[in-house]
N, C-alpha and C. Protein backbone atom coordinates (compact mmCIF):
# COMPACT_ATOMS: atom_id res chain seq x y z
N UNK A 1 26.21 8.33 -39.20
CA UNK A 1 27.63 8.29 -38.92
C UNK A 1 27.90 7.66 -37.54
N UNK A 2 27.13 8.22 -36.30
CA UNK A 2 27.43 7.41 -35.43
C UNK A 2 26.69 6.09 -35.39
N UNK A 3 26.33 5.63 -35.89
CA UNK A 3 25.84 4.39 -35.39
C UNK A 3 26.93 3.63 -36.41
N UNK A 4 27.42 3.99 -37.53
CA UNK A 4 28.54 3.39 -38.22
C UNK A 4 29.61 3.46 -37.86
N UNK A 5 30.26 4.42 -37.05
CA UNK A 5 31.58 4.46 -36.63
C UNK A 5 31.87 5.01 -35.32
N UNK A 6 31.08 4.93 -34.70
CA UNK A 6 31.12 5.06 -33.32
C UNK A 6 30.51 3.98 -32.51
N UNK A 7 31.19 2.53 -32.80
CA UNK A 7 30.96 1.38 -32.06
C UNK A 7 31.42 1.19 -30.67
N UNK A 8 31.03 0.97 -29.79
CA UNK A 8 31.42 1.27 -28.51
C UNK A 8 32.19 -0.72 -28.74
N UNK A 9 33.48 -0.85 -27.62
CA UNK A 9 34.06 -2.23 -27.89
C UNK A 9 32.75 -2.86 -26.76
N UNK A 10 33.68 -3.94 -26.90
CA UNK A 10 32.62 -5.41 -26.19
C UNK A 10 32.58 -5.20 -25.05
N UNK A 11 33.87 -4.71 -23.71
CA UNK A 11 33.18 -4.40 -22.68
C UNK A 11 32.33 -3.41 -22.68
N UNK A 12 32.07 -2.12 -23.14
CA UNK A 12 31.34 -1.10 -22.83
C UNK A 12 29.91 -1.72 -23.04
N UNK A 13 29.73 -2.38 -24.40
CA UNK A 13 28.37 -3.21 -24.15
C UNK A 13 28.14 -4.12 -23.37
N UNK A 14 28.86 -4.56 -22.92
CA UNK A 14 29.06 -5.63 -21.74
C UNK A 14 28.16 -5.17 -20.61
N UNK A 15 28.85 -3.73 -19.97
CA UNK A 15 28.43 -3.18 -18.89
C UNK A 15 27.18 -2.34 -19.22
N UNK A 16 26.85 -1.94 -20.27
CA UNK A 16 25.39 -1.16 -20.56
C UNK A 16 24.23 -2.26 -20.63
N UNK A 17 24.51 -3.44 -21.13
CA UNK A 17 23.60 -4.18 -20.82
C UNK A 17 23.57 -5.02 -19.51
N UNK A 18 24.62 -5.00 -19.12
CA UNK A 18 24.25 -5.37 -17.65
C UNK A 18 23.66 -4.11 -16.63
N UNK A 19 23.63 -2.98 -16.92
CA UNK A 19 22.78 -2.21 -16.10
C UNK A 19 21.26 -1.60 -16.68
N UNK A 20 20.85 -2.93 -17.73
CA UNK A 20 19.22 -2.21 -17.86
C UNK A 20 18.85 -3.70 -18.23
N UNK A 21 19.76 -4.43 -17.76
CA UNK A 21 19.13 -6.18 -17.20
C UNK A 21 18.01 -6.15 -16.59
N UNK A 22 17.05 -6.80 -16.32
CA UNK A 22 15.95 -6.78 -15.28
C UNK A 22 15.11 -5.34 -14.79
N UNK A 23 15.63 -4.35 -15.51
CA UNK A 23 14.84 -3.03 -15.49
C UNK A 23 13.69 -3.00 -15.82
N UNK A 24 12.66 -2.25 -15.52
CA UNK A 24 11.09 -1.65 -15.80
C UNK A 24 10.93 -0.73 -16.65
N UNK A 25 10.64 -0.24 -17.51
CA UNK A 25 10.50 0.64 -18.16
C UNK A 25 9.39 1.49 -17.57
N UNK A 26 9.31 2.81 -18.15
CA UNK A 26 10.30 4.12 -18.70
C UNK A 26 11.71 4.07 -17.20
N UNK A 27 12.50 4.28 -18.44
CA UNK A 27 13.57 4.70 -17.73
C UNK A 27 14.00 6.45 -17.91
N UNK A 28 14.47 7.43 -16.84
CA UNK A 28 14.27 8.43 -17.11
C UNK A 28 16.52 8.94 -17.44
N UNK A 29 16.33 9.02 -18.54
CA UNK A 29 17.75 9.26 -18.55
C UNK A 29 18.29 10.70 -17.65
N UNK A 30 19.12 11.05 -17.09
CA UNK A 30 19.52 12.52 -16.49
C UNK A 30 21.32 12.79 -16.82
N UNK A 31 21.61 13.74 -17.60
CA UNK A 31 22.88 13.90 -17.93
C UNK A 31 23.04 15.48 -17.15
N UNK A 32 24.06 15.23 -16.18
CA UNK A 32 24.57 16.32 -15.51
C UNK A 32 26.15 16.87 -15.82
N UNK A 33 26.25 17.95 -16.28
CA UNK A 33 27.57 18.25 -16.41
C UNK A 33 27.69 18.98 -15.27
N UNK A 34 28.55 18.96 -14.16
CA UNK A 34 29.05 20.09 -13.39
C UNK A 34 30.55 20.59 -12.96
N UNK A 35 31.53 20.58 -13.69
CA UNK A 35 32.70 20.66 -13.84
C UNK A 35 32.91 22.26 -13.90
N UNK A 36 33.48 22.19 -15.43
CA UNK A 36 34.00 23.42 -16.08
C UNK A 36 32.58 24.04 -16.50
N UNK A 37 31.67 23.19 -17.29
CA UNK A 37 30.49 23.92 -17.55
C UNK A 37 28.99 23.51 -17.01
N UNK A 38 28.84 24.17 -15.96
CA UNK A 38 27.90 23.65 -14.88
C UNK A 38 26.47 23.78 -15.60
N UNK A 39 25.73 23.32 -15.66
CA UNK A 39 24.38 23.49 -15.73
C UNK A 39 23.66 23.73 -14.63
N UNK A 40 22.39 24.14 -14.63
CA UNK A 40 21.49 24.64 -13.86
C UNK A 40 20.89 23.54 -12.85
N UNK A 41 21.50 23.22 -12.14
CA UNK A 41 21.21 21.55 -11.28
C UNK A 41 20.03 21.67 -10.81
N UNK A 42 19.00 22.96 -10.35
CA UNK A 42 17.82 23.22 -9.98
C UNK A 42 17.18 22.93 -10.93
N UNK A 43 17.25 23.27 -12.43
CA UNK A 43 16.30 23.02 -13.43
C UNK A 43 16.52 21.40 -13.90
N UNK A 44 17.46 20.54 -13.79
CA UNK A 44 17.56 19.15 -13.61
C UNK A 44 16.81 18.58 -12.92
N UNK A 45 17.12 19.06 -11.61
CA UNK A 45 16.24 18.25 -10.76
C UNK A 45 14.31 18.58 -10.67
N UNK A 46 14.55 20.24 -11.55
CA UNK A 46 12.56 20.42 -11.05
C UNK A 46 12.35 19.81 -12.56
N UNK A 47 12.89 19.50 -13.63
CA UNK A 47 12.41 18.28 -14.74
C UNK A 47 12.19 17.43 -14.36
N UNK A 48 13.25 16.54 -13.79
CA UNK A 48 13.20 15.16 -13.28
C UNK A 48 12.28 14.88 -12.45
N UNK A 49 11.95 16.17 -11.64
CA UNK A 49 11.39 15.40 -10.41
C UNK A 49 9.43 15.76 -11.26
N UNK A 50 9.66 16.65 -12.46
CA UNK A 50 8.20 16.65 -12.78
C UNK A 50 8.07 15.21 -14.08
N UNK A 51 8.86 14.69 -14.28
CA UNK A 51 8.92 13.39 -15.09
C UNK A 51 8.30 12.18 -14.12
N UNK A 52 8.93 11.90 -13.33
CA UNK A 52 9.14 11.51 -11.94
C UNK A 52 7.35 11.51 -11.57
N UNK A 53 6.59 12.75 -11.92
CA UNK A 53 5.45 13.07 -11.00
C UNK A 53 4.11 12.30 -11.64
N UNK A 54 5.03 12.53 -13.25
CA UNK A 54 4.15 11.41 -14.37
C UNK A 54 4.27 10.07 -14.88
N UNK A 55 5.26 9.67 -14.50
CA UNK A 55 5.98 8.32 -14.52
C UNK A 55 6.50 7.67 -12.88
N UNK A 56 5.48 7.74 -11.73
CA UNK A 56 6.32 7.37 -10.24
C UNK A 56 7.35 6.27 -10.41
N UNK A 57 6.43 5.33 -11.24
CA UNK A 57 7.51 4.04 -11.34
C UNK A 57 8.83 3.89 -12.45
N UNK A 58 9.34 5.19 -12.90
CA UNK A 58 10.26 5.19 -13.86
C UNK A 58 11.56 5.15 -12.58
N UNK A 59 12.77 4.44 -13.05
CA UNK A 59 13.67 4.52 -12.55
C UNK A 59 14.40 5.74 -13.30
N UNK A 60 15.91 5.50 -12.38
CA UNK A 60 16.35 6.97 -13.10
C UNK A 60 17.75 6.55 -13.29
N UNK A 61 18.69 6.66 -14.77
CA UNK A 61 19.76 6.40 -14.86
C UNK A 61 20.44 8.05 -14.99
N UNK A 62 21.59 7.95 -13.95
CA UNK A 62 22.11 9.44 -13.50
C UNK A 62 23.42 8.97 -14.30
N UNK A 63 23.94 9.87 -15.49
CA UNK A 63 25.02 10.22 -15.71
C UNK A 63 25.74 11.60 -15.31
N UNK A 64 26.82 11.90 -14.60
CA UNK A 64 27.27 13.13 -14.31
C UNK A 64 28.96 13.13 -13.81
N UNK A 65 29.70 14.14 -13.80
CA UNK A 65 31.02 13.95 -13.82
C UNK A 65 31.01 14.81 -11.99
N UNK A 66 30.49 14.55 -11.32
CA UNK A 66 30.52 14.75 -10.11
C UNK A 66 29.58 14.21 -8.98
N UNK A 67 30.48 13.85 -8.15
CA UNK A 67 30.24 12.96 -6.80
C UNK A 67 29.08 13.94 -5.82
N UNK A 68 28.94 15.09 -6.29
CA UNK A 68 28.12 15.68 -5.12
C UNK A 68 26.67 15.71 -5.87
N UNK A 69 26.63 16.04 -6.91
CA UNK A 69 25.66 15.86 -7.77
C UNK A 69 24.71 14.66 -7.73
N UNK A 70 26.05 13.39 -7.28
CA UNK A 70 24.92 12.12 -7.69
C UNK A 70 24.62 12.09 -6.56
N UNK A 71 25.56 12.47 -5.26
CA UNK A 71 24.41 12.10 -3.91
C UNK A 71 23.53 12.93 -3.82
N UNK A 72 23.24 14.08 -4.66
CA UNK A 72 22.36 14.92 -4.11
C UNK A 72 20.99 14.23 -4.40
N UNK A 73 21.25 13.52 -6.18
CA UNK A 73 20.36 13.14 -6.64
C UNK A 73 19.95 11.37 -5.93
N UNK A 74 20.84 11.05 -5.66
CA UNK A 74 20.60 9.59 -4.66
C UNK A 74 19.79 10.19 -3.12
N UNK A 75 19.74 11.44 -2.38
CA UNK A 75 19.20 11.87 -1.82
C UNK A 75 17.64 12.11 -2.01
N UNK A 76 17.03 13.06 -3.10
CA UNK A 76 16.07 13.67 -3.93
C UNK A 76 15.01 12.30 -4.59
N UNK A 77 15.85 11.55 -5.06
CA UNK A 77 15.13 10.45 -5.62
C UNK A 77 15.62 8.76 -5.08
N UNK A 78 14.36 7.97 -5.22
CA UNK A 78 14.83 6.96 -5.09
C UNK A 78 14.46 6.11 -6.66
N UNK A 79 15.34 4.84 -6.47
CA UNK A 79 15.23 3.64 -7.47
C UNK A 79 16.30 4.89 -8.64
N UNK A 80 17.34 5.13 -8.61
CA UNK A 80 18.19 5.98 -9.30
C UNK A 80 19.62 5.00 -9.48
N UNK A 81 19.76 4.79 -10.69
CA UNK A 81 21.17 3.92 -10.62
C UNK A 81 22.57 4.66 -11.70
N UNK A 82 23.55 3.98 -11.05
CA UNK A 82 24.78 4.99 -11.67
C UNK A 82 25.75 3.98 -11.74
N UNK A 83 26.86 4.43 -12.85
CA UNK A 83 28.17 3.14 -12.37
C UNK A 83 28.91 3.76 -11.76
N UNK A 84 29.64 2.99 -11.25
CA UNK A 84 31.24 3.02 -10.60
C UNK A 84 31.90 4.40 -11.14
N UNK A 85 32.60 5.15 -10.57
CA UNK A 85 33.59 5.99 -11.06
C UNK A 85 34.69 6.34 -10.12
N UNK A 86 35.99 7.22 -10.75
CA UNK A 86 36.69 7.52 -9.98
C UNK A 86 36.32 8.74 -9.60
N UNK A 87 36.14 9.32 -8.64
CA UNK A 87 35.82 11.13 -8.66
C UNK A 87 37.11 11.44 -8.08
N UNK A 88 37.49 12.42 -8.22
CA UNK A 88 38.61 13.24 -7.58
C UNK A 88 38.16 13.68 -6.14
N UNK A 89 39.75 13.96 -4.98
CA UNK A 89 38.97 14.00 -3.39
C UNK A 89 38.78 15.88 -3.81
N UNK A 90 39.62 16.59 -4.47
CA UNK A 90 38.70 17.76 -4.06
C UNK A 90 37.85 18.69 -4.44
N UNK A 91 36.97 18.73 -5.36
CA UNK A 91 35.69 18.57 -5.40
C UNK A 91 35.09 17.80 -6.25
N UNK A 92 35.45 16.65 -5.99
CA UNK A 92 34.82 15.51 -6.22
C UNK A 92 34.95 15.67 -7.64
N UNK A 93 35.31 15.95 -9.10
CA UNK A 93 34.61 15.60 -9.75
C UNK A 93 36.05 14.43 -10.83
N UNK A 94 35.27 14.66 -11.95
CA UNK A 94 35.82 13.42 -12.55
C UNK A 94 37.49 14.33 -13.19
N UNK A 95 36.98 15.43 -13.81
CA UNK A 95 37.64 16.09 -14.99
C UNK A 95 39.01 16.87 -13.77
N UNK A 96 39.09 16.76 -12.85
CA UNK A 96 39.76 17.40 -11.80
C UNK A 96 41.20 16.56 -12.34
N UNK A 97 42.06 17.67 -12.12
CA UNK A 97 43.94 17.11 -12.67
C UNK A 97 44.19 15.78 -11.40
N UNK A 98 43.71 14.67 -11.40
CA UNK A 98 44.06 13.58 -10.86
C UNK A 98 44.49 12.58 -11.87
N UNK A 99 45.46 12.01 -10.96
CA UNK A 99 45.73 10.55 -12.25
C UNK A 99 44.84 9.12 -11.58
N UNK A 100 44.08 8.97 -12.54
CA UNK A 100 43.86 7.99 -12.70
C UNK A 100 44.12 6.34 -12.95
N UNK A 101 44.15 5.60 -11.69
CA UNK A 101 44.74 4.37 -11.84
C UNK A 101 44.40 3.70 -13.43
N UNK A 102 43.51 4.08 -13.63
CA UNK A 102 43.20 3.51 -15.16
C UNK A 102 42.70 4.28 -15.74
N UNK A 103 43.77 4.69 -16.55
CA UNK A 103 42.64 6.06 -17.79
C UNK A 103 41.56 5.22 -18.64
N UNK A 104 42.56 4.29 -19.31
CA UNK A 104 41.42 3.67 -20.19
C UNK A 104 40.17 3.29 -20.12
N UNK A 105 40.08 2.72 -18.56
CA UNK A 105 39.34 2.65 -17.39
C UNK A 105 37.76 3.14 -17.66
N UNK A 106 38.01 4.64 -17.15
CA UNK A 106 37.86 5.80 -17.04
C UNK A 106 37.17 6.03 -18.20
N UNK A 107 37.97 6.12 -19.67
CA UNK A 107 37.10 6.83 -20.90
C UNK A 107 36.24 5.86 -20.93
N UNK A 108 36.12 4.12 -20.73
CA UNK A 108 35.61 3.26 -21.45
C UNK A 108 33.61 3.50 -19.93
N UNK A 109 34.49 4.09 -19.70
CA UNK A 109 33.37 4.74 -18.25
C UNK A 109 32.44 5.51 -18.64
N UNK A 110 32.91 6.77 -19.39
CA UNK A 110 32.05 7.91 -20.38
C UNK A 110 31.39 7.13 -21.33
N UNK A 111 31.85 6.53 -22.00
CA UNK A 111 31.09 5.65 -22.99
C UNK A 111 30.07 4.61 -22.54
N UNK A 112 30.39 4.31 -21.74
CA UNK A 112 29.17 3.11 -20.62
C UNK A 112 28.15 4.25 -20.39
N UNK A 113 28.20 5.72 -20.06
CA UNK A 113 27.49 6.58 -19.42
C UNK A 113 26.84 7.16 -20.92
N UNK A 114 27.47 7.19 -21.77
CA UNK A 114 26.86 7.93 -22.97
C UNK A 114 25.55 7.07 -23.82
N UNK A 115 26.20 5.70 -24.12
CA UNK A 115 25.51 4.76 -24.54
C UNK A 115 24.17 4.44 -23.62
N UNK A 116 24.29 4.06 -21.76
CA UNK A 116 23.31 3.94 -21.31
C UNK A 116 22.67 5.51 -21.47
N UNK A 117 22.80 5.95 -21.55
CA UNK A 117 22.01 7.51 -21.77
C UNK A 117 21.13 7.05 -23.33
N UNK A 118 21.67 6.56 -23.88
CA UNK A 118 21.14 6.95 -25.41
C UNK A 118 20.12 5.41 -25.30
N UNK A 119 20.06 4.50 -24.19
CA UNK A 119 18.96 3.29 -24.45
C UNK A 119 17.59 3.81 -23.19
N UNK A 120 17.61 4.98 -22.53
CA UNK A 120 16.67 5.41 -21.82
C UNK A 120 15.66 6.07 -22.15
N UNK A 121 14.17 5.81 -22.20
CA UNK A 121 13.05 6.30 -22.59
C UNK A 121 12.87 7.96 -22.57
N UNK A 122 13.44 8.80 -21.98
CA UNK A 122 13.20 10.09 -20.81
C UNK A 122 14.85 10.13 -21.64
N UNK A 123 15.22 11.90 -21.78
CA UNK A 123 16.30 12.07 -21.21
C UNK A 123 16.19 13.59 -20.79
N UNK A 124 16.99 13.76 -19.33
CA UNK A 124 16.56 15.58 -18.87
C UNK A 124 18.18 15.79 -19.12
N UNK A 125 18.31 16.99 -19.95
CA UNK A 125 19.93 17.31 -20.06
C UNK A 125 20.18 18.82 -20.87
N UNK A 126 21.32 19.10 -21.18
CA UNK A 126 21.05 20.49 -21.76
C UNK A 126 21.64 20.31 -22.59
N UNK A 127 21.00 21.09 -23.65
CA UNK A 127 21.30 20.96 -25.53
C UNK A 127 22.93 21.32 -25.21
N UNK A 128 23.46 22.22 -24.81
CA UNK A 128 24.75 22.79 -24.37
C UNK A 128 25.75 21.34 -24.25
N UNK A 129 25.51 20.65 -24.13
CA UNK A 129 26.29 19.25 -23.62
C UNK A 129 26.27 18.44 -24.84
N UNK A 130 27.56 18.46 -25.89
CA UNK A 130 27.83 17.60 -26.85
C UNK A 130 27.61 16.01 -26.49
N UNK A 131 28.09 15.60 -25.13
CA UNK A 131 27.67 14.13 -24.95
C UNK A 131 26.25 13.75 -24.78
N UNK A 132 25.37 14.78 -24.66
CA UNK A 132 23.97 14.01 -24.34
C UNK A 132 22.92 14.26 -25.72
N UNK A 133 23.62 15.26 -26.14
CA UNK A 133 23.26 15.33 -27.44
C UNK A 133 23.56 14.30 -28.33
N UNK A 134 24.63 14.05 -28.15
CA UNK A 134 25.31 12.33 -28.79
C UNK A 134 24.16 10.50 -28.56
N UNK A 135 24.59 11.20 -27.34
CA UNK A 135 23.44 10.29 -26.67
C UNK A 135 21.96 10.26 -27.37
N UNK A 136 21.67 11.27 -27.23
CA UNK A 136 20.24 11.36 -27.56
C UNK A 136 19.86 11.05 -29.49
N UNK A 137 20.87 11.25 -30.29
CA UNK A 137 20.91 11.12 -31.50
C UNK A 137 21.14 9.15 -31.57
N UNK A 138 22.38 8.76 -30.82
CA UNK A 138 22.54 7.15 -30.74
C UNK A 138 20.90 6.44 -30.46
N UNK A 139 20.50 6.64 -29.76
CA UNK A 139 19.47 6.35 -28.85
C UNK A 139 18.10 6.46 -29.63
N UNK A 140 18.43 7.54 -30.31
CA UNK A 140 17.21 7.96 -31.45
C UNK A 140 16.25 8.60 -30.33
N UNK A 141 16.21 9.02 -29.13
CA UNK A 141 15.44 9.92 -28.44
C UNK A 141 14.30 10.91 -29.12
N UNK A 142 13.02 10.45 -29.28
CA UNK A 142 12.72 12.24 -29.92
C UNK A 142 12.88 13.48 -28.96
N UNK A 143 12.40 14.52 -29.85
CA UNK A 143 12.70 15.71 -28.93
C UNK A 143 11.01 15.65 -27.71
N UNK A 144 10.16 15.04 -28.03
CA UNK A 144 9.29 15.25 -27.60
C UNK A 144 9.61 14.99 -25.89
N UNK A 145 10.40 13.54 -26.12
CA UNK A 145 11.03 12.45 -24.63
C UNK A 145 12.61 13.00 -24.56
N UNK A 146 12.81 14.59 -24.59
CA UNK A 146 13.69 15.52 -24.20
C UNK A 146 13.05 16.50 -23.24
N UNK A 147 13.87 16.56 -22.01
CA UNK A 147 13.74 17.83 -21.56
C UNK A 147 15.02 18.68 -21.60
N UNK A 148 15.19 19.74 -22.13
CA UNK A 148 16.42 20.24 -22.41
C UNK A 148 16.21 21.56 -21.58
N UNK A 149 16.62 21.90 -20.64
CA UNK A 149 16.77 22.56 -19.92
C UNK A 149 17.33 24.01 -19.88
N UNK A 150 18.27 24.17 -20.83
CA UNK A 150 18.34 25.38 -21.41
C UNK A 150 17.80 25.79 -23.17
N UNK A 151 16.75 25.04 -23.27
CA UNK A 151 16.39 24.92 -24.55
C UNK A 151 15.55 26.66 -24.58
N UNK A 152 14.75 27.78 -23.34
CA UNK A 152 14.62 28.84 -23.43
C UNK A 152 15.63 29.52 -22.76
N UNK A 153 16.55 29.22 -22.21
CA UNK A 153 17.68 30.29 -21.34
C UNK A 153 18.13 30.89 -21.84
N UNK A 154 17.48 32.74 -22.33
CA UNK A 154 18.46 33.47 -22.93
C UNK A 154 19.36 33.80 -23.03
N UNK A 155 20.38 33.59 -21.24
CA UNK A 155 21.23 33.60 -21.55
C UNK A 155 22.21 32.82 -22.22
N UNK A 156 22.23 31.37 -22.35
CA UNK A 156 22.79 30.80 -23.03
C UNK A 156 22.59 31.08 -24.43
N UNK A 157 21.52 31.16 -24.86
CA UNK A 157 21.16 31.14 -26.59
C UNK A 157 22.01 32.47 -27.04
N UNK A 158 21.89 33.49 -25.95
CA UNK A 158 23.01 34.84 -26.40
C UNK A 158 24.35 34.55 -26.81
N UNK A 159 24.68 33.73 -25.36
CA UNK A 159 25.95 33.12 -25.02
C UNK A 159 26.11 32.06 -26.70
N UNK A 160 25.60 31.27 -27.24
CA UNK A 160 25.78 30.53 -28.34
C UNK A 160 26.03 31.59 -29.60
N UNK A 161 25.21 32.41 -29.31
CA UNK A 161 25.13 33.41 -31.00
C UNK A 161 26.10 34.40 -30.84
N UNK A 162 26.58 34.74 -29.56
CA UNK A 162 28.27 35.18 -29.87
C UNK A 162 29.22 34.66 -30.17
N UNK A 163 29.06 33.69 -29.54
CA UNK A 163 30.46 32.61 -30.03
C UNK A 163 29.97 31.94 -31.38
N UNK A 164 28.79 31.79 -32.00
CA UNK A 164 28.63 31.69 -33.57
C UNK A 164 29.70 33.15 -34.14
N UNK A 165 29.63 34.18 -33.85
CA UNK A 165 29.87 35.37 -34.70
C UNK A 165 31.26 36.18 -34.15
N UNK A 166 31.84 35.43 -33.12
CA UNK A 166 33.42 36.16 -32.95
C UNK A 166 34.31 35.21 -33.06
């Protein structure tokens, strides 16, 4: 289904292939949510950085909806690349009630971030996150070249099987 009807238009491929132009492979994908539903940014980064320990020369494509996140990770790692975004000034992130000079902008932005997610060798992200899961199905990722980060966190798996049953 998605690869049939979830065609991204001509710029979004435009800009995904212009950011894995001249790249090296493995590329290590990293999908960070930290908004409304934060993930565990410690267990992101001790994946990444143990991917990282087996792959030195993998670059790293950072998708995430916050500005503090990516410098932390532009800090932590080098050879790490990201696109353009708008972040909001107070706390930085994307999903924050700001208007956006260009919404369309903006979504065609998530989709540049989803798609390059789904052409990266590596992806570290949490099953919890419908977009990287998306990603990772487009992309054809196995689970093996997954690190899913809350894939044992009881509390989440609790947290899932209540909201299966109320």
């Amino acid at each position: 289904m998605l690869s049939t009807h979830f065609i991204p238009n001509e710029r979004v491929l435009r800009e995904v292939n212009s950011l894995f132009e001249g790249r090296t492979r493995p590329i290590i994908g990293v999908h960070v949510r930290y908004t409304d539903r934060k993930v565990s940014l410690n267990r992101i980064l001790a994946n990444t950085a143990k991917l990282r320990l087996h792959m030195p020369e993998a670059e790293i494509f950072l998708s995430t909806d916050n500005l503090q996140v990516q410098n932390k990770f532009l800090t932590y790692f080098d050879r790490v690349f990201v696109i353009d975004k708008a972040f909001g000034a107070g706390d930085n992130s994307l999903h924050e009630e700001v208007a956006h000079a260009n919404p369309l902008r903006e979504a065609e932005n998530a989709l540049i971030d989803m798609w390059a997610l789904s052409r990266c060798d590596w992806l570290v992200h949490s099953r919890n996150s419908t977009f990287s899961v998306a990603a990772a199905l487009i992309g054809g990722i196995p689970r093996q070249r997954q690190r899913d980060i809350d894939r044992g966190n009881l509390l989440v798996i609790l947290k899932r099987w209540m909201q299966t049953w109320s």
